[in-house]
Each structure stands twice: as structure tokens, then as C-alpha cells.
N, C-alpha and C. Protein backbone atom coordinates (compact mmCIF):
# COMPACT_ATOMS: atom_id res chain seq x y z
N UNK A 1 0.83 -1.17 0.00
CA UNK A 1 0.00 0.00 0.00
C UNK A 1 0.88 1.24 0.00
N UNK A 2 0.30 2.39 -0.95
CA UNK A 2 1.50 3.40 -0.52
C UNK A 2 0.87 4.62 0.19
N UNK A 3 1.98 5.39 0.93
CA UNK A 3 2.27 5.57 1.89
C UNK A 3 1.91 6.97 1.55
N UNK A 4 1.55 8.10 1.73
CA UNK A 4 1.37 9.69 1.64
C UNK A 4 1.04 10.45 2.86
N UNK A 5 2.50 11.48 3.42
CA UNK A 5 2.47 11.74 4.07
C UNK A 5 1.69 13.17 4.25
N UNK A 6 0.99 12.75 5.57
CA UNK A 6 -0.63 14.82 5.01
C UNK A 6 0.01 15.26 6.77
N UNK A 7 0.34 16.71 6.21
CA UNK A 7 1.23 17.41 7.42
C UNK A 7 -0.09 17.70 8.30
N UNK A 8 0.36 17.93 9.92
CA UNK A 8 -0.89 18.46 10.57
C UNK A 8 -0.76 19.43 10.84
N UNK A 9 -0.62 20.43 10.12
CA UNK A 9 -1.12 21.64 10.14
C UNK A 9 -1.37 21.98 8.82
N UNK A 10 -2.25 22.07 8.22
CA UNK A 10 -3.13 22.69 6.70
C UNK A 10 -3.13 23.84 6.08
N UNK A 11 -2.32 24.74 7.14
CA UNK A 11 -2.00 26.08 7.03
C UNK A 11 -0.93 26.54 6.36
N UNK A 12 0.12 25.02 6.66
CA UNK A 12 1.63 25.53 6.47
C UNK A 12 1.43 25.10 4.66
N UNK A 13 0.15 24.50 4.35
CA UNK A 13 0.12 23.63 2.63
C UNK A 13 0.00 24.98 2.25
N UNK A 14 1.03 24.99 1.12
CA UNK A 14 0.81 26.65 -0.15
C UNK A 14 0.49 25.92 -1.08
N UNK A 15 -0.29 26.61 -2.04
CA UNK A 15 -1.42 25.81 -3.04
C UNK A 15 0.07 26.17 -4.26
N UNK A 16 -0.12 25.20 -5.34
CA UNK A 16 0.78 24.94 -6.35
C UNK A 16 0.05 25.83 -7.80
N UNK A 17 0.27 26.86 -8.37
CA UNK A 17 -0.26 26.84 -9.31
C UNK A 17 0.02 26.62 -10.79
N UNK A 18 1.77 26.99 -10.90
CA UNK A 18 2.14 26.11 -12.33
C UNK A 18 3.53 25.58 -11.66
N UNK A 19 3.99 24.73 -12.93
CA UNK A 19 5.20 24.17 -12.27
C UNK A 19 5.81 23.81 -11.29
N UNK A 20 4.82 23.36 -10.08
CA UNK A 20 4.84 22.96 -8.89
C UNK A 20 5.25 24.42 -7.81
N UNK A 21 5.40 25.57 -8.30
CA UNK A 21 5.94 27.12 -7.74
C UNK A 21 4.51 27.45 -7.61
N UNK A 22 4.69 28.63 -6.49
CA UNK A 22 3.63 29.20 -5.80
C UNK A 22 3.09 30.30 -6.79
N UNK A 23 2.02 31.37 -7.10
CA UNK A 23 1.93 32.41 -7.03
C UNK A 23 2.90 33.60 -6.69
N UNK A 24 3.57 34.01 -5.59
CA UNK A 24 4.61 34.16 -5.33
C UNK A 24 5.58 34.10 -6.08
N UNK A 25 6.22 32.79 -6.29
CA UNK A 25 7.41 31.63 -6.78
C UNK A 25 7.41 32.62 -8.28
N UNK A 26 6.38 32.27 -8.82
CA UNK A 26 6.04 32.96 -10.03
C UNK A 26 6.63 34.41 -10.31
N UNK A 27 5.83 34.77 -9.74
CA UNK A 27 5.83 36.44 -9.77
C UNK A 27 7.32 37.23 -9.35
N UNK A 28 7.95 35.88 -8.42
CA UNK A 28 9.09 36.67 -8.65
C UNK A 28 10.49 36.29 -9.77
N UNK A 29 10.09 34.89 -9.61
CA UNK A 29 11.15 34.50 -11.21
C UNK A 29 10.89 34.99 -11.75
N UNK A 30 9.91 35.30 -12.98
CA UNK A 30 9.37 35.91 -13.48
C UNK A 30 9.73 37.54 -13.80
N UNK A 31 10.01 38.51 -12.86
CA UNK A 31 10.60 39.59 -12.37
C UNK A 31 12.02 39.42 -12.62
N UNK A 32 12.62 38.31 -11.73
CA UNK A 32 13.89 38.23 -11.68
C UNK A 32 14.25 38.03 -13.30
N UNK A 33 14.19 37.10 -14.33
CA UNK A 33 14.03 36.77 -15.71
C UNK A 33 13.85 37.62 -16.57
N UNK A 34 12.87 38.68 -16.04
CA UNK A 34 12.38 40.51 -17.07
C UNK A 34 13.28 40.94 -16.57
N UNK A 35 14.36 41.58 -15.40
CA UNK A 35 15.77 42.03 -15.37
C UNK A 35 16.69 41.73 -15.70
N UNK A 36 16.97 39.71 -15.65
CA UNK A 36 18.42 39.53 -15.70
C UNK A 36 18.81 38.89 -16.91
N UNK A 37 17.68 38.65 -17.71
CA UNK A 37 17.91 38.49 -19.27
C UNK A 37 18.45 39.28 -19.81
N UNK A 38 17.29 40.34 -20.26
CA UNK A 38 18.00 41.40 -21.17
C UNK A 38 19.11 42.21 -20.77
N UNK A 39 20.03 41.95 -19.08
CA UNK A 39 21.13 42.71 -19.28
C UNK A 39 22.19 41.65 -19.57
N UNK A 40 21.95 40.12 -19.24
CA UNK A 40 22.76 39.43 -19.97
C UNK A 40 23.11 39.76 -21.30
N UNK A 41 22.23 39.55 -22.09
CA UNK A 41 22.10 40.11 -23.80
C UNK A 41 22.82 41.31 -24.14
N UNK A 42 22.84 42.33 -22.48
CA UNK A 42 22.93 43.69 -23.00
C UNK A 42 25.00 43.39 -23.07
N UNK A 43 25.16 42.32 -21.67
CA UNK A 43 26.41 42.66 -21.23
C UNK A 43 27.24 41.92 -22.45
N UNK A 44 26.60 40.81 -22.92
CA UNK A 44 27.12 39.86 -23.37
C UNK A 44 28.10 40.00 -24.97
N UNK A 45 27.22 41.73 -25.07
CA UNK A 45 28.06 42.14 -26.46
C UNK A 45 29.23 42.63 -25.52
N UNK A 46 29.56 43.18 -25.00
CA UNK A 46 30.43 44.20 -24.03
C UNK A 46 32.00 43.54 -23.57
N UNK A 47 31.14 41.84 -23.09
CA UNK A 47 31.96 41.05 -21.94
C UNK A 47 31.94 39.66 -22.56
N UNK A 48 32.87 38.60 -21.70
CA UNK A 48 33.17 37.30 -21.80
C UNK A 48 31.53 36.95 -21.39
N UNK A 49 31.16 35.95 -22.43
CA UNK A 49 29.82 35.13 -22.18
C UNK A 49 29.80 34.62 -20.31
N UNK A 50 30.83 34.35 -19.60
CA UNK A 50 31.02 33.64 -18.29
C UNK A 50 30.73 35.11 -17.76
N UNK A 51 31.40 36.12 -17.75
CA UNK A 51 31.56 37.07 -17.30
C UNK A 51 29.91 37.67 -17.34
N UNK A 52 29.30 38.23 -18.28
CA UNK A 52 27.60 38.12 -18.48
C UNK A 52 27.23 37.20 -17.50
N UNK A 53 27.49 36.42 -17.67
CA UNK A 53 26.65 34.69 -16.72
C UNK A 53 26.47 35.42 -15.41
N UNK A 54 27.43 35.73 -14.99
CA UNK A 54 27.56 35.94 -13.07
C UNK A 54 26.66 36.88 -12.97
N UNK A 55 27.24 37.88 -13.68
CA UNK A 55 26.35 39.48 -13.69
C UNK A 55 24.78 38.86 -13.50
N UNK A 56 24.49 38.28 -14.43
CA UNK A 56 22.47 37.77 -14.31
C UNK A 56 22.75 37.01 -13.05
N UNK A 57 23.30 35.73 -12.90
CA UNK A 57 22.89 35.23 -11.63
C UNK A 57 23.41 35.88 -10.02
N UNK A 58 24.07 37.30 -10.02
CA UNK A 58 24.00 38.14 -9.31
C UNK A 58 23.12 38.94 -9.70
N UNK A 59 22.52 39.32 -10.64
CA UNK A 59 21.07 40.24 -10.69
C UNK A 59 20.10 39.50 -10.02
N UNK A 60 20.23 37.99 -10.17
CA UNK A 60 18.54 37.06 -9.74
C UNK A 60 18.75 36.78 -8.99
N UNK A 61 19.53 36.98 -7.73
CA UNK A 61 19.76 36.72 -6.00
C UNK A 61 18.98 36.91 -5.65
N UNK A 62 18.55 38.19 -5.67
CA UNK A 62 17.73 38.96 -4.63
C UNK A 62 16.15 38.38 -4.86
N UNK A 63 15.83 38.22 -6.16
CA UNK A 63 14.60 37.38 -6.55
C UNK A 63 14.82 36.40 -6.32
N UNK A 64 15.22 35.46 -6.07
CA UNK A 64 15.27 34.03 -5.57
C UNK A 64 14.77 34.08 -4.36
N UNK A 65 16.06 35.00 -3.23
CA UNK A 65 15.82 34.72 -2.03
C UNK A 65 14.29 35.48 -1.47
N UNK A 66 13.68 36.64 -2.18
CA UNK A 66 12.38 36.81 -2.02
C UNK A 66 11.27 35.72 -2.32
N UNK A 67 11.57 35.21 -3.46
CA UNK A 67 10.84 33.95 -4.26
C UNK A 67 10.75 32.67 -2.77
N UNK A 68 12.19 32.05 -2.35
CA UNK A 68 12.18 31.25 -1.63
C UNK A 68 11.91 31.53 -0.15
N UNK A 69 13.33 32.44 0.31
CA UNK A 69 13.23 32.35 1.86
C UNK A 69 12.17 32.54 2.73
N UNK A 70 11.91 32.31 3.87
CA UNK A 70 10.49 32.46 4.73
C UNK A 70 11.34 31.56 5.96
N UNK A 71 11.18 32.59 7.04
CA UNK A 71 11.65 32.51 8.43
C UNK A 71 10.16 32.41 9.26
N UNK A 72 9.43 31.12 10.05
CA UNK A 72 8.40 31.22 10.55
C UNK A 72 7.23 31.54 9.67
N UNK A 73 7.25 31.43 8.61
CA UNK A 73 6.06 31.31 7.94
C UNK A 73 6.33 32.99 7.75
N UNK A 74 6.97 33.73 7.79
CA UNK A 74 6.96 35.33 6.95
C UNK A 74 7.93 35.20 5.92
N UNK A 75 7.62 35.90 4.77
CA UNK A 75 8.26 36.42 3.49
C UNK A 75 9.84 36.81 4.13
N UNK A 76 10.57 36.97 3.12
CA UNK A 76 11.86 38.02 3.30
C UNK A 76 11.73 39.33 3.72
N UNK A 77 10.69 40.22 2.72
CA UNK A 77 10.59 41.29 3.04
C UNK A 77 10.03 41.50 4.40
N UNK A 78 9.17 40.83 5.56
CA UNK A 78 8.51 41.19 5.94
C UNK A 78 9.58 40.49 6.91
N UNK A 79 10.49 40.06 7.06
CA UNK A 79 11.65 39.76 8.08
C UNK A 79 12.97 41.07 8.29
N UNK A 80 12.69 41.56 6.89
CA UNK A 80 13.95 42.59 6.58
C UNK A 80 13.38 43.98 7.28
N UNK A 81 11.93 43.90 7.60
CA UNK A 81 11.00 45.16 7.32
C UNK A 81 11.16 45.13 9.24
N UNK A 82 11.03 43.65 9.61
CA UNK A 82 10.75 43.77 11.44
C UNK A 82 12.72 44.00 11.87
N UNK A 83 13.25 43.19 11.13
CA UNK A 83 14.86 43.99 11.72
C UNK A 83 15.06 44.96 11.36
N UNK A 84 15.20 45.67 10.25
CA UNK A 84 15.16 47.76 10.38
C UNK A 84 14.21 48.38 11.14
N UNK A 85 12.84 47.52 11.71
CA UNK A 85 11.98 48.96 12.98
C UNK A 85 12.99 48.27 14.23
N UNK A 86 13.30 47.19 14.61
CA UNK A 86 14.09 46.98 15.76
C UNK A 86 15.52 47.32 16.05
N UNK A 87 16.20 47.87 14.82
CA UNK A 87 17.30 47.94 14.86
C UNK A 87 17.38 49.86 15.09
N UNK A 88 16.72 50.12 13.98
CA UNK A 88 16.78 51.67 13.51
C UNK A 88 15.69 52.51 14.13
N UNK A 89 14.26 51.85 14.13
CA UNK A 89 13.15 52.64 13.84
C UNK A 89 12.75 52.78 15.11
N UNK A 90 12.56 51.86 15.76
CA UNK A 90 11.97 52.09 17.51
C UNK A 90 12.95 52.87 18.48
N UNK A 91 12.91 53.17 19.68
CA UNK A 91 13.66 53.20 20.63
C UNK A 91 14.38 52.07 21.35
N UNK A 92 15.31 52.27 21.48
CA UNK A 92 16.07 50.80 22.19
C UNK A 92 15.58 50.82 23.67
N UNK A 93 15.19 51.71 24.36
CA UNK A 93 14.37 51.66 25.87
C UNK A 93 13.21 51.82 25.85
N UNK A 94 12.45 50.97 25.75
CA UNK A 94 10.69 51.44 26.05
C UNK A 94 10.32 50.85 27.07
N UNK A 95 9.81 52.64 27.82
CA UNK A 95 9.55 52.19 28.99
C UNK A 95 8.14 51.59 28.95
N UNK A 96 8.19 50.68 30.22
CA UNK A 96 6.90 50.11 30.98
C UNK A 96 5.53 51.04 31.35
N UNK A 97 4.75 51.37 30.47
CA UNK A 97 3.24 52.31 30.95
C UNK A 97 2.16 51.40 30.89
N UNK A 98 1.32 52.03 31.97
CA UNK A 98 0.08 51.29 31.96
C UNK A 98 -0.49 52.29 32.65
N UNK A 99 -2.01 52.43 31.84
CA UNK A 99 -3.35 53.02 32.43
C UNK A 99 -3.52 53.15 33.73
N UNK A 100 -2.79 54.10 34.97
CA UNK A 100 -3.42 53.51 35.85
C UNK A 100 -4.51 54.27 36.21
N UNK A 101 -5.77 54.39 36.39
CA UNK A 101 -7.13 54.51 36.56
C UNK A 101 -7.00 55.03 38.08
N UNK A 102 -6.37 54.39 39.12
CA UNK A 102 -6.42 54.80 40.09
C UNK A 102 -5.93 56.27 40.28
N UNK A 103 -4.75 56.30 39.64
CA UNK A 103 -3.57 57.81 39.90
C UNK A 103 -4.91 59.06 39.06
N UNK A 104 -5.34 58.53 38.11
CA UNK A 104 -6.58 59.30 37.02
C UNK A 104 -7.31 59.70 38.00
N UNK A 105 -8.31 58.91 38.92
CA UNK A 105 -9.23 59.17 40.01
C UNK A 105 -8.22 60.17 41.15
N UNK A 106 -7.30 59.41 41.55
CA UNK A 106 -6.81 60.42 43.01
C UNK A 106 -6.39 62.12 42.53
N UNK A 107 -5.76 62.24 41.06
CA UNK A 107 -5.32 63.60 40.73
C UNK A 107 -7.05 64.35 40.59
N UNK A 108 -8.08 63.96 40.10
CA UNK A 108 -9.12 64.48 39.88
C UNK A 108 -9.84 64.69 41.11
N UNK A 109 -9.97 64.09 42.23
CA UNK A 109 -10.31 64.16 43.76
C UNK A 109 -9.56 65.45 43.78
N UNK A 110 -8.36 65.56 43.93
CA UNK A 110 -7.11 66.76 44.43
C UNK A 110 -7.85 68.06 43.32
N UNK A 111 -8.17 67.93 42.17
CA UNK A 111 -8.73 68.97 41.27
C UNK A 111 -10.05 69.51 42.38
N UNK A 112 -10.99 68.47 42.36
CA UNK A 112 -12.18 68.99 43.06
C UNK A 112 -12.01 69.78 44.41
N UNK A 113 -11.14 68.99 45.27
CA UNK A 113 -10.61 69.62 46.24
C UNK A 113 -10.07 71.24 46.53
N UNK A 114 -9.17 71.46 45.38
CA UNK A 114 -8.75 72.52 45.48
C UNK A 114 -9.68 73.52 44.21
N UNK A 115 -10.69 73.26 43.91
CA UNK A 115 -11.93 74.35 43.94
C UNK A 115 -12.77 74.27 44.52
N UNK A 116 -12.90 73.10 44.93
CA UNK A 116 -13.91 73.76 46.31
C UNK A 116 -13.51 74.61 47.37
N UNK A 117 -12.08 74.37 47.72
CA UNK A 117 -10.96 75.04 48.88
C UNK A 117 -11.34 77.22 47.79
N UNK A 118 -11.01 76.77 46.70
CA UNK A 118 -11.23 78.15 45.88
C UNK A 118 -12.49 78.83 45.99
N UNK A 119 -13.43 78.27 45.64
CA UNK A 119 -14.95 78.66 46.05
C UNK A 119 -15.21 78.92 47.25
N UNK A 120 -14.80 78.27 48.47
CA UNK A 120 -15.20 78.40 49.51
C UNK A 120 -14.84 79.38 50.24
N UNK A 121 -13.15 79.79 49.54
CA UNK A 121 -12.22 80.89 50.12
C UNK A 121 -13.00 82.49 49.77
N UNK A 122 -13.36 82.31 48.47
CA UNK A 122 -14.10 83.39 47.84
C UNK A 122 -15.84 83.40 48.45
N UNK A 123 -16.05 82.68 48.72
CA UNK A 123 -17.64 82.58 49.26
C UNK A 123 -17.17 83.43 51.08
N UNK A 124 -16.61 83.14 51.82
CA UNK A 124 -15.72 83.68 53.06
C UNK A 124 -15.95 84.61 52.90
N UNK A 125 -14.94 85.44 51.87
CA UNK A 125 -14.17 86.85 51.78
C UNK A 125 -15.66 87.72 51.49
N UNK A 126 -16.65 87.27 50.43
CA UNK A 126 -17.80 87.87 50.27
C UNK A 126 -18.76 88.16 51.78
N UNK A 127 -18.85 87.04 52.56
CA UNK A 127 -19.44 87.08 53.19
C UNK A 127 -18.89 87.60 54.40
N UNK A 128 -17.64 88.13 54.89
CA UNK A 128 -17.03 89.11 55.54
C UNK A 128 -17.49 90.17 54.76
N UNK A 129 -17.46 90.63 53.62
CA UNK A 129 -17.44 91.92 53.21
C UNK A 129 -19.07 92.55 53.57
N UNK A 130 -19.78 91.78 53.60
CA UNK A 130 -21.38 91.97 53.89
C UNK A 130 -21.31 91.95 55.13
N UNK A 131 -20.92 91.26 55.80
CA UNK A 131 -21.27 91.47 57.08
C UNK A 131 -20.39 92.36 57.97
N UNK A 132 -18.99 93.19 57.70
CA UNK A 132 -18.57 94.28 57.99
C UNK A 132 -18.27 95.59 56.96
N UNK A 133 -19.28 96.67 57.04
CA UNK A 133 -19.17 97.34 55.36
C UNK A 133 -18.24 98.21 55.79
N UNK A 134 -17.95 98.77 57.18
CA UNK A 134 -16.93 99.48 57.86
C UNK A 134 -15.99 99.61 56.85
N UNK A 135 -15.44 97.98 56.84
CA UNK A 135 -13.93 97.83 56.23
C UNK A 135 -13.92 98.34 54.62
N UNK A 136 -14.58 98.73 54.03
CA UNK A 136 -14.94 98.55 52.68
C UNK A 136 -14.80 100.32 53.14
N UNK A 137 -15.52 101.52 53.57
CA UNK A 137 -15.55 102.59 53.72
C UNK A 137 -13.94 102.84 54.17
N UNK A 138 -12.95 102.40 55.00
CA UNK A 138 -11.93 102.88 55.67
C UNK A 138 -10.98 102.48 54.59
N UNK A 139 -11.18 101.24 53.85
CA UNK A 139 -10.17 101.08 52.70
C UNK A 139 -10.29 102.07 51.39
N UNK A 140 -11.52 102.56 51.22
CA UNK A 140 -12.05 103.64 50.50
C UNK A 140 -11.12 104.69 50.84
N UNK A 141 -11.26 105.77 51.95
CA UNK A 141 -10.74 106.81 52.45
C UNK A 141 -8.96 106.48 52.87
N UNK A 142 -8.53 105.62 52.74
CA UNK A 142 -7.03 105.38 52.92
C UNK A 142 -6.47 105.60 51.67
N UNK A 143 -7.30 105.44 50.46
CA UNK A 143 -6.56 105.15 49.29
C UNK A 143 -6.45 106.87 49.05
């Protein structure tokens, strides 16, 4: 009987659409092949046929390893993209914050506090001034 091994996880299966290469796979040979042809052709009047050779298969590196590599199930780019924000883009110290709700409530208590302490100081001073008008006439005639 033969034997076919079915992975358990269904997620990690990438669907095949020509030549056993992905979508992807495609799109970037493909790319890589529309660049490193025609400068073969271009170099190949210029240079030694070997010499051309390298030039294309150093042009189609970079498409390959986009085409192939994948670290944890992410693309190249999207590995190249998380080491330049960790290296360059973030801060190397980020500090520890969290919401605290409590410190929110106790500074807003201390707000209420000190207008009511304000209102109440000014509600005082009014109600001295009404109830001695003396002081209001002698500060008059001093000035």
C-alpha cells in the first residue's frame, strides 16, 4: 500500500499553481528573468559570455531569495521590514506604561478639592465683606 504523508497543520500547505511554484514563486522569477535576461544580452556584447553569466545570476539573487526564503512562515521582506523597525526605527528603551485609573481618580479628587478650597475661600471673603461694610468705607478713604 502506498504511503502519503498529510502534514498536521493545513495552514503551512501553499497551493501549487504552475510548475509545482507558488503564485509568489512565479511572480518573482518571473521579475527576476524581465531584469536579468535582457542585461545578460545587453552585457554579453560588451563582456566574456562567463563574465555576463555571473552578472544575471548576481542580478537574480535577490529574486530568488524573495521567491524562496520564509523565516516562521513570513516572506523576506517582511523579516527585513521587522529587523530595520528593531534595529533603527523604535527606541532601544521602552519604557513600561500602563493606564493607571487609580492615579486618574486620586489627581481628579485633588482637582475637586482645590476648587472647592477656591470657592469656599471666595464665598468667606464675600461674606465678611457683607457682614462688615466698615472695612470697605476705611479702605475707600485710605486710598
Amino acid at each position: 500500500m502506498a504511503y502519503v504523508p498529510v502534514p498536521k497543520d493545513l495552514n503551512a500547505v501553499k497551493t501549487k499553481v504552475m510548475f509545482n511554484l507558488t503564485k509568489r514563486q512565479l511572480i518573482c522569477f518571473g521579475g527576476g528573468a524581465a531584469v536579468a535576461v535582457p542585461l545578460f544580452f545587453l552585457c554579453k556584447t560588451f563582456m566574456d559570455k562567463s563574465v555576463a553569466a555571473i552578472i544575471m545570476v548576481i542580478v537574480l539573487l535577490p529574486f530568488m531569495l524573495l521567491a524562496m526564503y520564509e523565516k516562521n512562515g513570513q516572506p523576506l521582506e517582511k523579516v527585513v521590514r521587522n529587523i530595520v523597525q528593531v534595529c533603527f526605527l523604535r527606541p532601544k528603551q521602552r519604557p513600561y506604561m500602563t493606564n493607571n485609573y487609580y492615579a486618574v481618580l486620586e489627581r481628579q479628587e485633588n482637582l475637586d478639592k482645590e476648587v472647592y478650597r477656591i470657592v469656599n475661600k471666595n464665598q468667606a471673603h464675600e461674606s465678611r465683606k457683607k457682614a462688615n461694610p466698615s472695612c470697605n468705607r476705611k479702605s475707600e478713604k485710605s486710598r
